[in-house]
C-alpha atoms as a PDB file:
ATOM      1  CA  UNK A   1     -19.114   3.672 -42.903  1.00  0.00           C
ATOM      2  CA  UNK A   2     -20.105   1.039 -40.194  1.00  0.00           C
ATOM      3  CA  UNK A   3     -16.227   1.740 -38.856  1.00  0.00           C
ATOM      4  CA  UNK A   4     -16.855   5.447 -39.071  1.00  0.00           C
ATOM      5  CA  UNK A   5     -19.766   4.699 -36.757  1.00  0.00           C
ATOM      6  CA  UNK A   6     -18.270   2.124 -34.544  1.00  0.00           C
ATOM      7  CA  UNK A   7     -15.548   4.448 -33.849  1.00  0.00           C
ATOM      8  CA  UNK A   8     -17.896   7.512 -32.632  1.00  0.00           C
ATOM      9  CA  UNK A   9     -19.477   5.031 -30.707  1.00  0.00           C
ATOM     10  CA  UNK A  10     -16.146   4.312 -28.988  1.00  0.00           C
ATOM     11  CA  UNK A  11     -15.466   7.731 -28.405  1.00  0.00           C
ATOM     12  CA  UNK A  12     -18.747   8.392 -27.084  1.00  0.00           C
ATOM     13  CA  UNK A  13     -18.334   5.516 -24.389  1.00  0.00           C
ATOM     14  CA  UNK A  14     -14.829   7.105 -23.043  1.00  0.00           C
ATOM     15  CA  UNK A  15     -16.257  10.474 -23.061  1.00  0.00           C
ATOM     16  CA  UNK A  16     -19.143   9.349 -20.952  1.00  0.00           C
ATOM     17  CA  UNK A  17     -16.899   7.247 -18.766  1.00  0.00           C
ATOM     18  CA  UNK A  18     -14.800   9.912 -18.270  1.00  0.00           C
ATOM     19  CA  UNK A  19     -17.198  11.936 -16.885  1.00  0.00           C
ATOM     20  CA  UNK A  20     -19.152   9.933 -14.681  1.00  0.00           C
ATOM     21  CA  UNK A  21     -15.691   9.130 -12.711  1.00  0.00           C
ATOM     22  CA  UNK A  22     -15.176  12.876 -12.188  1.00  0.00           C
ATOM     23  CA  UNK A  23     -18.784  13.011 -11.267  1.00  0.00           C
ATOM     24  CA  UNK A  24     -18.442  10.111  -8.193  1.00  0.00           C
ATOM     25  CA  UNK A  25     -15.103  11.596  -7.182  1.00  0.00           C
ATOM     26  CA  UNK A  26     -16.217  14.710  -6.516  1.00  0.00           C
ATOM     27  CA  UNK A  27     -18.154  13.800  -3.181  1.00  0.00           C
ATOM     28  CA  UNK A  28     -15.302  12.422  -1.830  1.00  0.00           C
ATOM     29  CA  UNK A  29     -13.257  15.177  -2.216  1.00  0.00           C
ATOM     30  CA  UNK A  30     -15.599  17.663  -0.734  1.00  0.00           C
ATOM     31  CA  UNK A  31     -16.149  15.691   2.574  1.00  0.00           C
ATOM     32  CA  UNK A  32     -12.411  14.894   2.747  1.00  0.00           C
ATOM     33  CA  UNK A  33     -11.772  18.921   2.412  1.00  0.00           C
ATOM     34  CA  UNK A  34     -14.518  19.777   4.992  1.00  0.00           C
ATOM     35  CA  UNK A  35     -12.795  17.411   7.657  1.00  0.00           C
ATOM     36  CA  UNK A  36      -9.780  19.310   7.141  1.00  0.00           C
ATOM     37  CA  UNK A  37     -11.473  22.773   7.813  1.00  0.00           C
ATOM     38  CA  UNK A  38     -13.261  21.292  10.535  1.00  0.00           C
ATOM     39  CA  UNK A  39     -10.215  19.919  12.680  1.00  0.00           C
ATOM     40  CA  UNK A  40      -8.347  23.268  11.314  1.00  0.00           C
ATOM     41  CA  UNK A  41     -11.225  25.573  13.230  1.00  0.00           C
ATOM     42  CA  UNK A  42     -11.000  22.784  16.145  1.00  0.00           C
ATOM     43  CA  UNK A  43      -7.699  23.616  16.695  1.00  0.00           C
ATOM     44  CA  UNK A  44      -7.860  27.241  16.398  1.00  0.00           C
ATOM     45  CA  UNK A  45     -10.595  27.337  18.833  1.00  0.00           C
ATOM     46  CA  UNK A  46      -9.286  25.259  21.564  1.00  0.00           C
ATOM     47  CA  UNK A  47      -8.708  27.409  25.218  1.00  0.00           C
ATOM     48  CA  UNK A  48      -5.475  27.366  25.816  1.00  0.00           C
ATOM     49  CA  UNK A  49      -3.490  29.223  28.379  1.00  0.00           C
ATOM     50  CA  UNK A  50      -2.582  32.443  28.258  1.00  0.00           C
ATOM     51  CA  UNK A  51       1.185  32.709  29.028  1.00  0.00           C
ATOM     52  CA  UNK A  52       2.974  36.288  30.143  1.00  0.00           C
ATOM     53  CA  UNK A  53       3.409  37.614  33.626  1.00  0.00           C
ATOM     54  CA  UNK A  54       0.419  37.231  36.051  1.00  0.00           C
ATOM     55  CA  UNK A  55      -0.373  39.267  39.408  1.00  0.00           C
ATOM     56  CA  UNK A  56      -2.451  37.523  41.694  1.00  0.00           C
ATOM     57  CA  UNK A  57      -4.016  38.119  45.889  1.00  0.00           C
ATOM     58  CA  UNK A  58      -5.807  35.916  47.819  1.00  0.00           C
ATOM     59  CA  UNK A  59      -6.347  34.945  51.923  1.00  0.00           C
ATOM     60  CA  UNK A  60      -7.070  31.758  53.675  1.00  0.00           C
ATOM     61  CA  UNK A  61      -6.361  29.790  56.645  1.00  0.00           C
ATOM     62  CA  UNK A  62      -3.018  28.505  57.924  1.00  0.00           C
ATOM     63  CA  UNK A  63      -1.776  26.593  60.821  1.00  0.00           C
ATOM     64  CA  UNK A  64       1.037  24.486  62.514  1.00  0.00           C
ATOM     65  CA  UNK A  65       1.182  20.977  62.727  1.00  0.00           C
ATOM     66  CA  UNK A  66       3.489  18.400  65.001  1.00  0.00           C
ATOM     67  CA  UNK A  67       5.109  19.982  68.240  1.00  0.00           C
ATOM     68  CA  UNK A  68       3.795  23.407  67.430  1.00  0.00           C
ATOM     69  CA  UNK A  69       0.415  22.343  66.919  1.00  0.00           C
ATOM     70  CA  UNK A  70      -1.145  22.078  70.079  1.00  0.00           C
ATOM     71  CA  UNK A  71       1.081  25.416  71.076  1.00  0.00           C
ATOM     72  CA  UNK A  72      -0.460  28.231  67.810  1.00  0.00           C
ATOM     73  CA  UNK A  73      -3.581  27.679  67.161  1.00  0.00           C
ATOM     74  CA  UNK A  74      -5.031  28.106  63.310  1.00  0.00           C
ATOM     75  CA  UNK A  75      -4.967  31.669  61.896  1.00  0.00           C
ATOM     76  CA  UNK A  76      -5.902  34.345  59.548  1.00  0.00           C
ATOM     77  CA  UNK A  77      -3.090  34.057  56.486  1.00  0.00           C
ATOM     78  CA  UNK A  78      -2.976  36.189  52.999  1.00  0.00           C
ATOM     79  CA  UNK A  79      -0.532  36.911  50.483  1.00  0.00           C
ATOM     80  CA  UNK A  80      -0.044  38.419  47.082  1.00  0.00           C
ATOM     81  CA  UNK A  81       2.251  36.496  44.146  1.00  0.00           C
ATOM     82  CA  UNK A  82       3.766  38.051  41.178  1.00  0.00           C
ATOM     83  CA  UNK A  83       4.921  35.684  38.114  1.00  0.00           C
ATOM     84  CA  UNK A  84       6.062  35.451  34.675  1.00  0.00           C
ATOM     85  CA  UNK A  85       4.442  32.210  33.088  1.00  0.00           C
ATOM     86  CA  UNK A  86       6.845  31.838  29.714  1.00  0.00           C
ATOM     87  CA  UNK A  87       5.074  28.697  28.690  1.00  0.00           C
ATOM     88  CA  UNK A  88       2.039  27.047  28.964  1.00  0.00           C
ATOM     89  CA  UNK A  89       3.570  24.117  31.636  1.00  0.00           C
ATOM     90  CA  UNK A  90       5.787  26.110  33.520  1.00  0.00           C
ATOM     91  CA  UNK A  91       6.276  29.909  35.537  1.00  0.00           C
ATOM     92  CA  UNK A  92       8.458  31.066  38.183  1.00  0.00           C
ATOM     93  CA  UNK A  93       6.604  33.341  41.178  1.00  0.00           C
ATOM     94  CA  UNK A  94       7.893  35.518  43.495  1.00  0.00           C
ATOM     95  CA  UNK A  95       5.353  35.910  46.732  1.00  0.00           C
ATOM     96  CA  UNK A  96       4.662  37.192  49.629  1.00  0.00           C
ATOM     97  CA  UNK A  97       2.504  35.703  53.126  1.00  0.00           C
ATOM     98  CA  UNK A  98       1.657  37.086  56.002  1.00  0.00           C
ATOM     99  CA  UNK A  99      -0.043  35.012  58.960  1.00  0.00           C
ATOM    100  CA  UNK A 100      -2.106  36.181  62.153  1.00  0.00           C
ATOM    101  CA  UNK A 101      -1.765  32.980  64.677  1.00  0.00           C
ATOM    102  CA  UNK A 102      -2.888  33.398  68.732  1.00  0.00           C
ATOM    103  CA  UNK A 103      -0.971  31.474  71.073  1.00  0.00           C
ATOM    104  CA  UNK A 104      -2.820  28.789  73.190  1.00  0.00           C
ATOM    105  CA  UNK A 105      -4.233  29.875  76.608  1.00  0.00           C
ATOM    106  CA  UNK A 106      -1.924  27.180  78.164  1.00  0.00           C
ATOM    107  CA  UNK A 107       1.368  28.666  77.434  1.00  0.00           C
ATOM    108  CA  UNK A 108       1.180  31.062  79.434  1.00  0.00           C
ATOM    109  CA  UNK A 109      -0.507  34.037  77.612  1.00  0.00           C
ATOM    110  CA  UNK A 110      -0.837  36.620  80.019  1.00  0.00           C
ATOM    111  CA  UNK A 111      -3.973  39.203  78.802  1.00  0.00           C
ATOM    112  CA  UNK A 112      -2.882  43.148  78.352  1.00  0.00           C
ATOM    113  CA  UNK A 113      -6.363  44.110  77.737  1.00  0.00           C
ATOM    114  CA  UNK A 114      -4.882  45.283  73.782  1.00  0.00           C
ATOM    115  CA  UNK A 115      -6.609  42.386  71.882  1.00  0.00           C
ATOM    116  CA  UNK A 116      -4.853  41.218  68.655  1.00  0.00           C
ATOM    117  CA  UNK A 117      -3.208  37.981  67.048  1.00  0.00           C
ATOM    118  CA  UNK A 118      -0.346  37.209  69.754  1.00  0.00           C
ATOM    119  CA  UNK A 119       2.213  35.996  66.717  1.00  0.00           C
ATOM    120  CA  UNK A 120       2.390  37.922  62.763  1.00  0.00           C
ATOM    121  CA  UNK A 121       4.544  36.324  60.520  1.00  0.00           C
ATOM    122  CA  UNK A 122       5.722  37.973  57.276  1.00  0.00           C
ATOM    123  CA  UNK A 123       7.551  35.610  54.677  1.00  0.00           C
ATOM    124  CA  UNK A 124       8.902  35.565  51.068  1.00  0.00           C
ATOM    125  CA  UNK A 125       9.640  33.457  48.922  1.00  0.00           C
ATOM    126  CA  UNK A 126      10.791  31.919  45.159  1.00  0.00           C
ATOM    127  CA  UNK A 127       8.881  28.925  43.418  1.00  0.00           C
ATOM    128  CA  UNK A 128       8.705  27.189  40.395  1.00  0.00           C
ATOM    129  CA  UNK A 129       5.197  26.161  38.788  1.00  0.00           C
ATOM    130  CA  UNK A 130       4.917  23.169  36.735  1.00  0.00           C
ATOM    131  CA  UNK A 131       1.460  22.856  35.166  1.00  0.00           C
ATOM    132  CA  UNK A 132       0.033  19.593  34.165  1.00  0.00           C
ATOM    133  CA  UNK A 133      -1.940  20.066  31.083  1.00  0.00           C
ATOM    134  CA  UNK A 134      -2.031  23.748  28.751  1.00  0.00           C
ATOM    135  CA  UNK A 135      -5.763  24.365  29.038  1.00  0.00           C
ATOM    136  CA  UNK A 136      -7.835  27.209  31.142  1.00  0.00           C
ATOM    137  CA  UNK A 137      -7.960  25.320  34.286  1.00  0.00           C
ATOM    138  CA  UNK A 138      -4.405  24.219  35.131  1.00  0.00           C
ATOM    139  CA  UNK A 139      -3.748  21.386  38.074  1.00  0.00           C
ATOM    140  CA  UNK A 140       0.071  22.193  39.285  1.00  0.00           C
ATOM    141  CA  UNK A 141       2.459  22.005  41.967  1.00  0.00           C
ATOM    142  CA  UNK A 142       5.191  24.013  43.100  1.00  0.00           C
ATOM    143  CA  UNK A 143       8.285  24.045  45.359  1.00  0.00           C
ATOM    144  CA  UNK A 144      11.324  26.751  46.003  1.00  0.00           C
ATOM    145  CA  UNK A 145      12.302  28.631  48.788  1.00  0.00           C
ATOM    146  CA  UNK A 146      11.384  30.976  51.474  1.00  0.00           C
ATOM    147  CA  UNK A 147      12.187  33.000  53.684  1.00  0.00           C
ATOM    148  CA  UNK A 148       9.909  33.906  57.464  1.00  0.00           C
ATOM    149  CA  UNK A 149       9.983  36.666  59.937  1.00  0.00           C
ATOM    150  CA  UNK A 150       7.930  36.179  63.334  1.00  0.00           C
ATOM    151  CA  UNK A 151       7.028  39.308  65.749  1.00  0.00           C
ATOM    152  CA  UNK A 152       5.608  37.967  69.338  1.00  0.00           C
ATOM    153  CA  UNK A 153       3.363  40.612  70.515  1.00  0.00           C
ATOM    154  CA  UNK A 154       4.665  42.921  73.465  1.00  0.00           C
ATOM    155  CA  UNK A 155       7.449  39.870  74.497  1.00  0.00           C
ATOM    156  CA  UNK A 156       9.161  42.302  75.674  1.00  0.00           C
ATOM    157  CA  UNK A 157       6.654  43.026  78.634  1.00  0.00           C
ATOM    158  CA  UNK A 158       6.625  39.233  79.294  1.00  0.00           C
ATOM    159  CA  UNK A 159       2.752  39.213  77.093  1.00  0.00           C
ATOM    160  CA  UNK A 160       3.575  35.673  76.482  1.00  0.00           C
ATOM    161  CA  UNK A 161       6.519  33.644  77.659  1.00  0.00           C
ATOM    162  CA  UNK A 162       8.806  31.737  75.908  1.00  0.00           C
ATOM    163  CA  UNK A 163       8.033  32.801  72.501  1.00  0.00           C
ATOM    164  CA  UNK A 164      10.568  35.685  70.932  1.00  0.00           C
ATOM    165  CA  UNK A 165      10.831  37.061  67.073  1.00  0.00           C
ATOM    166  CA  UNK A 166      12.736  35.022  65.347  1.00  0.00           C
ATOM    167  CA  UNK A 167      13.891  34.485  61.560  1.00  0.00           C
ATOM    168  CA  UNK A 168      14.233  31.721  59.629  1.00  0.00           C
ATOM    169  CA  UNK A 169      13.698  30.019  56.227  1.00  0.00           C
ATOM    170  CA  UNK A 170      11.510  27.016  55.006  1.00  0.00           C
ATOM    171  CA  UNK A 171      10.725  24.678  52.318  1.00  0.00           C
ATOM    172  CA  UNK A 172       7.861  25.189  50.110  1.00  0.00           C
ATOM    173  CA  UNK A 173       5.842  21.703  48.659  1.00  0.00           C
ATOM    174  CA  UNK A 174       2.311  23.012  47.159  1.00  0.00           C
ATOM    175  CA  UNK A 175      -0.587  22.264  45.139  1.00  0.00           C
ATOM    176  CA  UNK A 176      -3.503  23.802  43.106  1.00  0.00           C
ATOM    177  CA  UNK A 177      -5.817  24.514  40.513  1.00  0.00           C
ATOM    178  CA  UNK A 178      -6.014  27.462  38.359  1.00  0.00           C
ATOM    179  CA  UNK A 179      -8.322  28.658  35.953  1.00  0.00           C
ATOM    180  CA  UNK A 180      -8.497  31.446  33.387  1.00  0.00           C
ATOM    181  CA  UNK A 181     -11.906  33.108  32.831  1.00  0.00           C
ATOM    182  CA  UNK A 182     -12.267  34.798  30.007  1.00  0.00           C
ATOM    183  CA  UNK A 183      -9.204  37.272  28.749  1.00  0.00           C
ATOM    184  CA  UNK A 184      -8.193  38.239  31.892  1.00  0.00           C
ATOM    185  CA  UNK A 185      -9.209  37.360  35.603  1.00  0.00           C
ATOM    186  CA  UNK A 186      -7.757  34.176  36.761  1.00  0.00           C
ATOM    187  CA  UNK A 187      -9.117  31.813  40.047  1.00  0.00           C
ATOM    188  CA  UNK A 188      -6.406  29.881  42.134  1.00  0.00           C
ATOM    189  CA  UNK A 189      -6.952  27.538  45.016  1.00  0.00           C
ATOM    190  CA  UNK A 190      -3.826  26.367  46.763  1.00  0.00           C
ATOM    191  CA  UNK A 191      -2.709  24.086  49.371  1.00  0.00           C
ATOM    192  CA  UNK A 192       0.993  24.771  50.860  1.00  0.00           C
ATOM    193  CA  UNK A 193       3.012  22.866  53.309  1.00  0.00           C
ATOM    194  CA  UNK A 194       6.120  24.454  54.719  1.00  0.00           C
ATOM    195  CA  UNK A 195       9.312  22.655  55.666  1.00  0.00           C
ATOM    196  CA  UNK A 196      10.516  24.943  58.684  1.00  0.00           C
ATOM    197  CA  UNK A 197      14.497  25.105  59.172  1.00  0.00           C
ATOM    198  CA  UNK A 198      14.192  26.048  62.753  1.00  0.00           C
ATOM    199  CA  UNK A 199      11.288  26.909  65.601  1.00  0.00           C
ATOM    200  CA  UNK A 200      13.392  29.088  67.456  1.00  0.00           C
ATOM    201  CA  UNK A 201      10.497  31.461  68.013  1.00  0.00           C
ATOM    202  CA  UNK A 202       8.989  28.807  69.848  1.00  0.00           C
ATOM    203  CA  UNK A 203      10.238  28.148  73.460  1.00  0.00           C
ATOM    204  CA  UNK A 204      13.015  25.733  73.763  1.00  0.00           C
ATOM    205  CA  UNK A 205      14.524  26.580  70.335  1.00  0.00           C
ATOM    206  CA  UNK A 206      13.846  23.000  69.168  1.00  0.00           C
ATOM    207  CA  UNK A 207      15.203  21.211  65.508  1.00  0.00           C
ATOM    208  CA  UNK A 208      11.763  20.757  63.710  1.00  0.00           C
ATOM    209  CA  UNK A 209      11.697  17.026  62.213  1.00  0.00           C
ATOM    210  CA  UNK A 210       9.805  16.577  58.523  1.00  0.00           C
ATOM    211  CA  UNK A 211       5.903  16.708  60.266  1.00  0.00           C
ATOM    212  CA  UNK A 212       7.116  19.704  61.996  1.00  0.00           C
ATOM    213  CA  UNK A 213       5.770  22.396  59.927  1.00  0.00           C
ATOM    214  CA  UNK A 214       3.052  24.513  58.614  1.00  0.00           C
ATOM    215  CA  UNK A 215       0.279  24.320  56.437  1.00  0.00           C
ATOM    216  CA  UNK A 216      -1.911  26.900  54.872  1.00  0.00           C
ATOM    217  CA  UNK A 217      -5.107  26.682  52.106  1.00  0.00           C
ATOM    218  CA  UNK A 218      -5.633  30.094  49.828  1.00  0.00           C
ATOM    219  CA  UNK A 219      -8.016  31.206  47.437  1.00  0.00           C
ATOM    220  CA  UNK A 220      -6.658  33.888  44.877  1.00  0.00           C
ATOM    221  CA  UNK A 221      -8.003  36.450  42.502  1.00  0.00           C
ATOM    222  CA  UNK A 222      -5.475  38.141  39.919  1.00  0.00           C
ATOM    223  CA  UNK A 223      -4.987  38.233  36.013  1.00  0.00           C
ATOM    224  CA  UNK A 224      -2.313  37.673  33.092  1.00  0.00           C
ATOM    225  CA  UNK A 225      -1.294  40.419  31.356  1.00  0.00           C
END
């Protein structure tokens, strides 16, 4: 009899054992499982970067610097991009820029009463964009190549001497921030200096050296569809 009871008493001891381990592992599971959902809905919810092909127009201001910088003075400049943005770090862009410069009073600008910018300058061009981190708001830079096409207002009546249309390609070396808000609409702000092949709109025809060149600062408005 006393083994009969010494026995239930055993069993009674594992049973309750038993269940009081179950019983402490139990909140350690359940926390463990929570921090999984938790960095699973972090994840899901982080603002990333919509990728696909983006449209975008801006204006600005844009200028010449080295020998043709005391010649145009600072002008009116806008343009209008088009890009396909396959992943999050990188896009290729097709664009277009147009510029409205006046020529300084000491060259030789002769007034014909008609007003107006005294140089427009139409360009296209090719970059790549390389993005430095896959969030909303994107630094980047960007370089390819481009191609310029200068008119000189009324040369042909001798307006302003020296100065003729001319084309000619460049360099492009730029910078900016982008950022997505919301959906659709995205901000850009870029910086752009332009390696010029030639200045042969300018008088004397002369070989531009690597601060020979021009620089221009937009502000865009567009989307990614």
């Amino acid at each position: 009899m006393k083994a009969l009871v010494r026995g239930a008493l055993c069993a009674a001891a594992l049973w309750g054992g038993a269940a009081l381990a179950q019983t402490e592992d139990r909140p350690i599971a359940e926390p463990r499982m929570r921090s999984a959902e938790t960095v699973e809905f972090s994840n899901s919810g982080r603002k990333r970067a919509d990728t696909g092909i983006y449209a975008q127009l801006g204006g600005g201001l844009e200028g010449y610097t080295g020998q043709l910088a005391p010649e145009v003075t600072p002008g009116f400049s806008y343009g209008a991009a088009l890009g396909y943005r396959p992943h999050a770090f990188f896009a290729v862009e097709l664009g277009y820029s147009g510029g409205l410069s006046d020529i300084d009073s000491r060259m030789g600008l002769l007034d014909d009463g008609e007003g107006g910018p005294d140089i427009v300058r139409n360009a296209g061009q090719a970059v790549v964009v390389g993005s430095f981190t896959d969030t909303r708001l994107q630094p980047y830079v960007l370089t390819g190549i481009g191609l310029d096409r200068y008119n000189v207002r009324n040369d042909a009546r001798g307006a302003v001497r020296g100065f003729s249309d001319d084309t000619s390609g460049y360099v492009p070396a730029g910078a900016g921030l982008r950022y997505q808000m919301g959906n659709l609409i995205t901000a850009d702000a870029r910086v752009n200096y332009n390696f010029l092949f030639d200045q042969d709109f300018a008088p004397g025809g002369r070989a531009p050296g690597a601060l020979d060149g021009r620089y221009s600062a937009m502000l865009s408005l567009g989307g990614t569809y």
